[in-house]
C-alpha atoms as a PDB file:
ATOM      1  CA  UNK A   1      36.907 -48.547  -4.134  1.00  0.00           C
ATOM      2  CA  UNK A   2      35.736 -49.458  -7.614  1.00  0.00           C
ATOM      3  CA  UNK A   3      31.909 -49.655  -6.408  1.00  0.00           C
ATOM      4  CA  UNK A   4      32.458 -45.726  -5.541  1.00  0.00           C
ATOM      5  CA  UNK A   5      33.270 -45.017  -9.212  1.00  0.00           C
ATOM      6  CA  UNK A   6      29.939 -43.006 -10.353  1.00  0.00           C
ATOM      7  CA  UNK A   7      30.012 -44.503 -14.166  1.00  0.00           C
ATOM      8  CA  UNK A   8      30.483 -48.091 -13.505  1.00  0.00           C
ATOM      9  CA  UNK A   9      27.568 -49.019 -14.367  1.00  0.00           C
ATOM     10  CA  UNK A  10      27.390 -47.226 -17.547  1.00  0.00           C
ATOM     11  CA  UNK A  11      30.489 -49.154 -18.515  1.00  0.00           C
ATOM     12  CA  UNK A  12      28.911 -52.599 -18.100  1.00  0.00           C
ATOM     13  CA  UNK A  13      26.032 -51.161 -19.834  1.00  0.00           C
ATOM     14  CA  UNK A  14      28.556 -50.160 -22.556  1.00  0.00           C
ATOM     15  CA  UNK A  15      29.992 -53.754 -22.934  1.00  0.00           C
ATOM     16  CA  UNK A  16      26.236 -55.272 -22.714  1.00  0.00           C
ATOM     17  CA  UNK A  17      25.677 -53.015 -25.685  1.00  0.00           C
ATOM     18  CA  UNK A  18      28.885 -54.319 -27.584  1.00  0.00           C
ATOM     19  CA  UNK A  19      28.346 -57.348 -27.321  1.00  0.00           C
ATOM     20  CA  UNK A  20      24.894 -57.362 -28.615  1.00  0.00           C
ATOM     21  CA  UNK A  21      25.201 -54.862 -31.513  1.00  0.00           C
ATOM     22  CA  UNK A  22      28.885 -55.793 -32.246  1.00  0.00           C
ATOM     23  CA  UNK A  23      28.887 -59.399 -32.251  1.00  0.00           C
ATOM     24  CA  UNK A  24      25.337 -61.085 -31.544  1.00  0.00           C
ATOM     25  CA  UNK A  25      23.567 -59.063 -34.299  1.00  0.00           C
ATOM     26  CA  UNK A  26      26.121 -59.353 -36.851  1.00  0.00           C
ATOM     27  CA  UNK A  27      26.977 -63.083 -36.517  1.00  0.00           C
ATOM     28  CA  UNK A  28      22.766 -63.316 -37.339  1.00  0.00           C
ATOM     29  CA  UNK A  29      22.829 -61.126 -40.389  1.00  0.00           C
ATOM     30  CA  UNK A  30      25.983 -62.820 -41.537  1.00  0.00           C
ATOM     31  CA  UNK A  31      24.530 -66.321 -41.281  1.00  0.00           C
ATOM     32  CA  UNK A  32      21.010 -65.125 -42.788  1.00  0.00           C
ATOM     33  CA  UNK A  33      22.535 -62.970 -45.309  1.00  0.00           C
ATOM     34  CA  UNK A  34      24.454 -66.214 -46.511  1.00  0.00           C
ATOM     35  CA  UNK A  35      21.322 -68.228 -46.688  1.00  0.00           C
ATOM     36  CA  UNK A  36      19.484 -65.637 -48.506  1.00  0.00           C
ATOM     37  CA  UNK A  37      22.762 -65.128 -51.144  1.00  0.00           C
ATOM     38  CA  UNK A  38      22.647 -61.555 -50.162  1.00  0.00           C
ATOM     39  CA  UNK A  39      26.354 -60.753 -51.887  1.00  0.00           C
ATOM     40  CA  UNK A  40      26.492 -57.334 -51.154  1.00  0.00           C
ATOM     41  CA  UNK A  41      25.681 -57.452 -47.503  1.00  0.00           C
ATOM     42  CA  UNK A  42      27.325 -61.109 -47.044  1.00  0.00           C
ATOM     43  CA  UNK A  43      31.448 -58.815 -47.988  1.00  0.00           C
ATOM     44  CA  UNK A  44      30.406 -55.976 -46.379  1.00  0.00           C
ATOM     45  CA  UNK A  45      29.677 -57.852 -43.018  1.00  0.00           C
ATOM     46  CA  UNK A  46      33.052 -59.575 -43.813  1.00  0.00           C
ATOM     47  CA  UNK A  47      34.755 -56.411 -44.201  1.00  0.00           C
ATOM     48  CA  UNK A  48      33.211 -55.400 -40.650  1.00  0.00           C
ATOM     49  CA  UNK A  49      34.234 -58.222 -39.165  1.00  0.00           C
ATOM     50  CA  UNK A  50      37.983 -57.959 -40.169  1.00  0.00           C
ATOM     51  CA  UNK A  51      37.478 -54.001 -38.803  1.00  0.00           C
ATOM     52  CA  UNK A  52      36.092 -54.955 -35.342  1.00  0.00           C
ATOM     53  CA  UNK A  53      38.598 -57.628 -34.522  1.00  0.00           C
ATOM     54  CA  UNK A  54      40.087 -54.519 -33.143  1.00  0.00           C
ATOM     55  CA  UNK A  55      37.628 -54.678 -30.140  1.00  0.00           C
ATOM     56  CA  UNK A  56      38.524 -58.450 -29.172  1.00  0.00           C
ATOM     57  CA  UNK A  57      42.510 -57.538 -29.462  1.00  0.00           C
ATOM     58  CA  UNK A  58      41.636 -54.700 -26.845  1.00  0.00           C
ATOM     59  CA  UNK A  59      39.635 -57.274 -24.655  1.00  0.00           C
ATOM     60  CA  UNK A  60      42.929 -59.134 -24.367  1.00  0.00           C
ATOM     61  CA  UNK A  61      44.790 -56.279 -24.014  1.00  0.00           C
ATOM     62  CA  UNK A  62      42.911 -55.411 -20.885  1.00  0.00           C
ATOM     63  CA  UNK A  63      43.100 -58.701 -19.913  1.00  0.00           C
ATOM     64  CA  UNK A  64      46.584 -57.651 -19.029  1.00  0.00           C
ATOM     65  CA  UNK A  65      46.003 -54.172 -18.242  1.00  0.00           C
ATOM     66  CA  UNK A  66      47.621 -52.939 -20.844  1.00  0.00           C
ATOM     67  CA  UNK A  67      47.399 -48.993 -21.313  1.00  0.00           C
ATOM     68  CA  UNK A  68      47.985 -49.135 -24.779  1.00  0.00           C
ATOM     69  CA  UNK A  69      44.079 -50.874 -24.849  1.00  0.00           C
ATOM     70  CA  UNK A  70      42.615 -47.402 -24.379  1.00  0.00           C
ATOM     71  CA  UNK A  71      44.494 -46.719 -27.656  1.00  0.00           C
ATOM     72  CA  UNK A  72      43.068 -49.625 -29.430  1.00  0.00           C
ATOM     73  CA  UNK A  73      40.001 -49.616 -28.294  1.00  0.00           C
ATOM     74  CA  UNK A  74      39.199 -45.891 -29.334  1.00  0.00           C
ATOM     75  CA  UNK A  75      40.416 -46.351 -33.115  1.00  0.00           C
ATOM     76  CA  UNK A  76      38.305 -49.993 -32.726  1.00  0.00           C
ATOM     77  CA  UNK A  77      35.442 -47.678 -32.299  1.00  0.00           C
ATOM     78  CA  UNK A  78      36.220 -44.650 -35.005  1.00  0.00           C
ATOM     79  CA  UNK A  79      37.425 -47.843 -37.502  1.00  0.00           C
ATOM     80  CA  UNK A  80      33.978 -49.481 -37.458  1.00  0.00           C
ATOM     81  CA  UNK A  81      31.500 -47.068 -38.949  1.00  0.00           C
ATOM     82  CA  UNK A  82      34.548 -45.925 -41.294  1.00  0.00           C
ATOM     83  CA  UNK A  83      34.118 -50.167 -42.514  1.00  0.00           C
ATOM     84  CA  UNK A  84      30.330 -49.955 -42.536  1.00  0.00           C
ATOM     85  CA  UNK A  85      30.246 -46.539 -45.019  1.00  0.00           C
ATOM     86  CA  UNK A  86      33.514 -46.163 -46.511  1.00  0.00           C
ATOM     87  CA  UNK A  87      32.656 -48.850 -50.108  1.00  0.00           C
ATOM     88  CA  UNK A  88      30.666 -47.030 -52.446  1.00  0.00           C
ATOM     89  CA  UNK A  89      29.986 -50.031 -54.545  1.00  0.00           C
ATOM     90  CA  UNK A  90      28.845 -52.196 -51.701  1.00  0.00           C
ATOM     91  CA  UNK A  91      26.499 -48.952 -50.683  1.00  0.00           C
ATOM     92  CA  UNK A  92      25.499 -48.634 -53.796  1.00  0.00           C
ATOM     93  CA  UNK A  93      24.888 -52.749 -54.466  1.00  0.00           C
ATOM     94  CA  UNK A  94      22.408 -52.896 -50.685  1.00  0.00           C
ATOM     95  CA  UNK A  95      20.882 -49.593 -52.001  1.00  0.00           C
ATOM     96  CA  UNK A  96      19.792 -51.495 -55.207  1.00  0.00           C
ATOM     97  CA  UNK A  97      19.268 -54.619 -53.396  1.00  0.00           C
ATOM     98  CA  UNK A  98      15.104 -55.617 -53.602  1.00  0.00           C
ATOM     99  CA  UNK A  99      13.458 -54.721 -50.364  1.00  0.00           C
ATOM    100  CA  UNK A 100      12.831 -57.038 -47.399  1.00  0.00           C
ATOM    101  CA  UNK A 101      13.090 -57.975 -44.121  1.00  0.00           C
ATOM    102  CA  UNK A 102      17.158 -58.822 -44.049  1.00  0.00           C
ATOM    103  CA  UNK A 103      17.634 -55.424 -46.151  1.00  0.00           C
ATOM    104  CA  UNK A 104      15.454 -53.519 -43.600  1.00  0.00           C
ATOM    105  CA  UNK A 105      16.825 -55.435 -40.588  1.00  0.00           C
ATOM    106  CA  UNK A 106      20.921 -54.896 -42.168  1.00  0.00           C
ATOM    107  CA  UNK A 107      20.188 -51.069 -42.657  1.00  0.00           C
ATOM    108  CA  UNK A 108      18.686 -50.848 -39.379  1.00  0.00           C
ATOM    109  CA  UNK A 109      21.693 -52.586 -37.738  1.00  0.00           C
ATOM    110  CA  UNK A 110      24.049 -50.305 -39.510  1.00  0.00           C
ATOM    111  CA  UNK A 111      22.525 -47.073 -38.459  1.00  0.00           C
ATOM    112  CA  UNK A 112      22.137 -48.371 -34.998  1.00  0.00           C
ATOM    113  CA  UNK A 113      25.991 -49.407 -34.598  1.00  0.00           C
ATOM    114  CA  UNK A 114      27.097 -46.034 -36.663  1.00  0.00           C
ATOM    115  CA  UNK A 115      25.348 -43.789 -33.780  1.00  0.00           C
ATOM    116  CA  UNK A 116      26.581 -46.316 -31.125  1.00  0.00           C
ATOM    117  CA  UNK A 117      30.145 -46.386 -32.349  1.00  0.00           C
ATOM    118  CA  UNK A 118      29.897 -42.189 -32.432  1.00  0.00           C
ATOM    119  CA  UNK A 119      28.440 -41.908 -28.820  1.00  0.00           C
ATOM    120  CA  UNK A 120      31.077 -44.613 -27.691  1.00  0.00           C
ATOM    121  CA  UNK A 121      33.279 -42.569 -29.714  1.00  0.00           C
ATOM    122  CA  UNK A 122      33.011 -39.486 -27.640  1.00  0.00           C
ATOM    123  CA  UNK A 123      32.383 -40.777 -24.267  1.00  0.00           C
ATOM    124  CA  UNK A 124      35.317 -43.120 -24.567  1.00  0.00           C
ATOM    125  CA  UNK A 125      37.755 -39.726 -25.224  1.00  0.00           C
ATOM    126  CA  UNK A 126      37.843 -38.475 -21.733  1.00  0.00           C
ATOM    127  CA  UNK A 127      39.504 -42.163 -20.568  1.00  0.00           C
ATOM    128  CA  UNK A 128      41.990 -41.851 -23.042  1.00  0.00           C
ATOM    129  CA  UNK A 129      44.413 -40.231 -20.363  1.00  0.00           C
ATOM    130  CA  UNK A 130      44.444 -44.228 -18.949  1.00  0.00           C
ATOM    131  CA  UNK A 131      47.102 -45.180 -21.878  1.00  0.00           C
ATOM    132  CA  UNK A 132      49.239 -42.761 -20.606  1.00  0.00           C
ATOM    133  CA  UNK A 133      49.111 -42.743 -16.498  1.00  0.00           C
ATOM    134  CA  UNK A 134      51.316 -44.873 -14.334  1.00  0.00           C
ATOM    135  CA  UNK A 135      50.670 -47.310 -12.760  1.00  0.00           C
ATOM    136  CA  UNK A 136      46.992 -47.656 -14.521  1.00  0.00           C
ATOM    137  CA  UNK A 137      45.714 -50.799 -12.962  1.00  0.00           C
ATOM    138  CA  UNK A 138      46.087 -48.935  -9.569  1.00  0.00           C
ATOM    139  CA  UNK A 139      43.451 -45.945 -11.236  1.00  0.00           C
ATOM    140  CA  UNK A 140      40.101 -46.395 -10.498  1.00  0.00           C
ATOM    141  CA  UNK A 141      38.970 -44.191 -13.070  1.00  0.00           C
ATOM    142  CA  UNK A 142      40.483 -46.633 -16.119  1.00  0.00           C
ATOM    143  CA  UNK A 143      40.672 -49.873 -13.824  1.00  0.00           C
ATOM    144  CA  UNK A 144      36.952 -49.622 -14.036  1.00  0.00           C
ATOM    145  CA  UNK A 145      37.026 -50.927 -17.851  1.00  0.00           C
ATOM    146  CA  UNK A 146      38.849 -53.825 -17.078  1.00  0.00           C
ATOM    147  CA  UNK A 147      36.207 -55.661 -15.322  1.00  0.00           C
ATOM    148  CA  UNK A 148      34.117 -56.932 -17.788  1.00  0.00           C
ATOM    149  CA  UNK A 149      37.403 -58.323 -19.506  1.00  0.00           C
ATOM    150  CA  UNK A 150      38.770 -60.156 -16.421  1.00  0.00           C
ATOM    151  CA  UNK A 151      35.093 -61.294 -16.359  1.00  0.00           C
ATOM    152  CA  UNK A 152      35.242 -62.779 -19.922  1.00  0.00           C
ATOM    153  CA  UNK A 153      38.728 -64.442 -18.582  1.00  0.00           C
ATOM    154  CA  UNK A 154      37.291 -66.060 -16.226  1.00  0.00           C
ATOM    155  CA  UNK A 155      34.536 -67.642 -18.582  1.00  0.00           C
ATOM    156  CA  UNK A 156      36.349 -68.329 -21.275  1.00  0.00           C
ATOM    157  CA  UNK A 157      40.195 -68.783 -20.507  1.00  0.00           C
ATOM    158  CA  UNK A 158      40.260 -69.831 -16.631  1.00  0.00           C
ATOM    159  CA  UNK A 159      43.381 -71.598 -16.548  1.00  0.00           C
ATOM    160  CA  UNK A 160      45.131 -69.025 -18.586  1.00  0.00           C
ATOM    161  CA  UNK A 161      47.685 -66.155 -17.208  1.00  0.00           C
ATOM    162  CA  UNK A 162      47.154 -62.621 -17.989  1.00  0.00           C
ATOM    163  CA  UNK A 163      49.894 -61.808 -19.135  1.00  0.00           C
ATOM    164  CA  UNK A 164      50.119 -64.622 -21.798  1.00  0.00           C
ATOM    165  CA  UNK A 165      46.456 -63.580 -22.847  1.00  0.00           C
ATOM    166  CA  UNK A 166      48.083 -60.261 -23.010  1.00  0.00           C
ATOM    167  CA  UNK A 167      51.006 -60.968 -25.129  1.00  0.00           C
ATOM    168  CA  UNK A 168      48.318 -62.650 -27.633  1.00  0.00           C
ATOM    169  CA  UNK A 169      46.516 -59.723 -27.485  1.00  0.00           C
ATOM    170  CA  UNK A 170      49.838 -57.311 -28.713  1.00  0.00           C
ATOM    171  CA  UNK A 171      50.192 -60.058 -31.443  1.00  0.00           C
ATOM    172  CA  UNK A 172      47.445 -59.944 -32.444  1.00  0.00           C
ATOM    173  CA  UNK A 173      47.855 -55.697 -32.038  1.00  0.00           C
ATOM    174  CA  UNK A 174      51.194 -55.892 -34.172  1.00  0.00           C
ATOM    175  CA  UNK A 175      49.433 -58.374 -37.481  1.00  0.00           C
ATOM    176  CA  UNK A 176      46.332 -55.825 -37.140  1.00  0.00           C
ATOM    177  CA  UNK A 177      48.481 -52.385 -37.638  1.00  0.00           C
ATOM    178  CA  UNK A 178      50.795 -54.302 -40.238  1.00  0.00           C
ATOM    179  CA  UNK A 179      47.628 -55.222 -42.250  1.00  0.00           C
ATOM    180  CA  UNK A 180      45.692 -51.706 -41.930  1.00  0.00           C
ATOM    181  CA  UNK A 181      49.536 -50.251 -43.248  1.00  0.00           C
ATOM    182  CA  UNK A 182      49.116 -52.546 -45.982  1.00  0.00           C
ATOM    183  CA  UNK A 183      45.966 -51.248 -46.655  1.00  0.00           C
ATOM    184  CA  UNK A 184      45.838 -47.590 -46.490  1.00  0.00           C
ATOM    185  CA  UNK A 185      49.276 -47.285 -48.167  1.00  0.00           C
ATOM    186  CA  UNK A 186      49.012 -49.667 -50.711  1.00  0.00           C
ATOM    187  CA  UNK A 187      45.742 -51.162 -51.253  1.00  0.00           C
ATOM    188  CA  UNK A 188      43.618 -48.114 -50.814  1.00  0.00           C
ATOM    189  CA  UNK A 189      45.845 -46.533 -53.271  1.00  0.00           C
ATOM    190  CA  UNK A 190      44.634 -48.954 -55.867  1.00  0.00           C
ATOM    191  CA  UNK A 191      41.225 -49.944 -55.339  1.00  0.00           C
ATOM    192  CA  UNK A 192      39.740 -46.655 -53.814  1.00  0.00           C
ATOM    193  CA  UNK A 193      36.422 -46.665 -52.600  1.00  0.00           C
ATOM    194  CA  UNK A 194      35.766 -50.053 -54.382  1.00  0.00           C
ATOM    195  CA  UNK A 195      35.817 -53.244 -52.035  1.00  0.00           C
ATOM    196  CA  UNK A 196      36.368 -55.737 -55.299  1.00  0.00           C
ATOM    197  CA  UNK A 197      39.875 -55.413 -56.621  1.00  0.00           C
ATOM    198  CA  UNK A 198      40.757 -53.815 -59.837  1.00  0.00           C
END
């Protein structure tokens, strides 16, 4: 029944995609920005990563077919560009930064993953019904974005139940909302637009 789904295919593309512009490319400009002592790119790369551990909580949330992933994984995908733009000093610190290939390869990445996040953005909105129907593991339609999760289960954590993969995965859900509260309310408040403290 899932073959018949029309856009299944587009989702695996989708999670192909993710995992090559959210976590391969990233991990290389982190490591290479390091070695080069790139500062400005090295905390703002940090700063993504904290904002895109949304996306793995929603892998194990639909793990467990949670409907509350769909949630999660649509303000994963709004939260990320927000992380990549939002610090006007780190903007304006890359902006200044000499030219070169890590530069010209970060600003490339960043554009790439802000259009990718928008697209993903919008074609994710339809599917949002999923964290609100009953029974959703039974609906084609949503069930259809759980494959490529149970798929990573199966790789990575064979022995492991669903459900306890899922109850790590609302953990981890409950420390991430907690910490973004933190931010926004008090932090934010604060420090502004600035990523260093004041």
């Amino acid at each position: 029944m899932q073959n018949n789904v029309w856009f299944r295919q587009l989702v695996w593309i989708d999670y192909r995609l993710a995992v090559l512009f959210l976590m391969i490319i990233p991990i290389i400009l982190l490591i290479w920005a390091y070695a080069q002592q790139a500062e400005g790119i090295q905390r703002l790369l940090m700063i993504y990563w904290r904002a895109s551990s949304l996306l793995a909580i929603t892998i194990y949330l639909m793990i467990a077919q949670y409907p509350v992933s769909f949630i999660s994984g649509l303000i994963g995908q709004i939260i990320i560009p927000i992380s990549l733009w939002f610090w006007v000093d780190l903007n304006d610190e890359i902006e200044y930064q000499p030219s070169g290939l890590l530069k010209l390869s970060f600003t490339s990445w960043r554009w790439a993953v802000t259009i990718y996040s928008i697209l993903g953005t919008i074609a994710f909105v339809p599917f949002l019904g999923c964290a609100f129907a009953g029974n959703v593991s039974q609906n084609p339609t949503c069930n259809v974005w759980f494959e490529a999760p149970l798929l990573f289960k199966d790789y990575f954590h064979y022995n492991s139940k669903p459900g306890f993969l899922g109850f790590l995965g609302i953990v981890g859900l409950i420390i991430y909302v907690l910490y973004l509260s933190y931010f926004v309310l008090v932090k934010l408040g604060k420090q502004g637009r600035s990523a260093t403290p004041q």
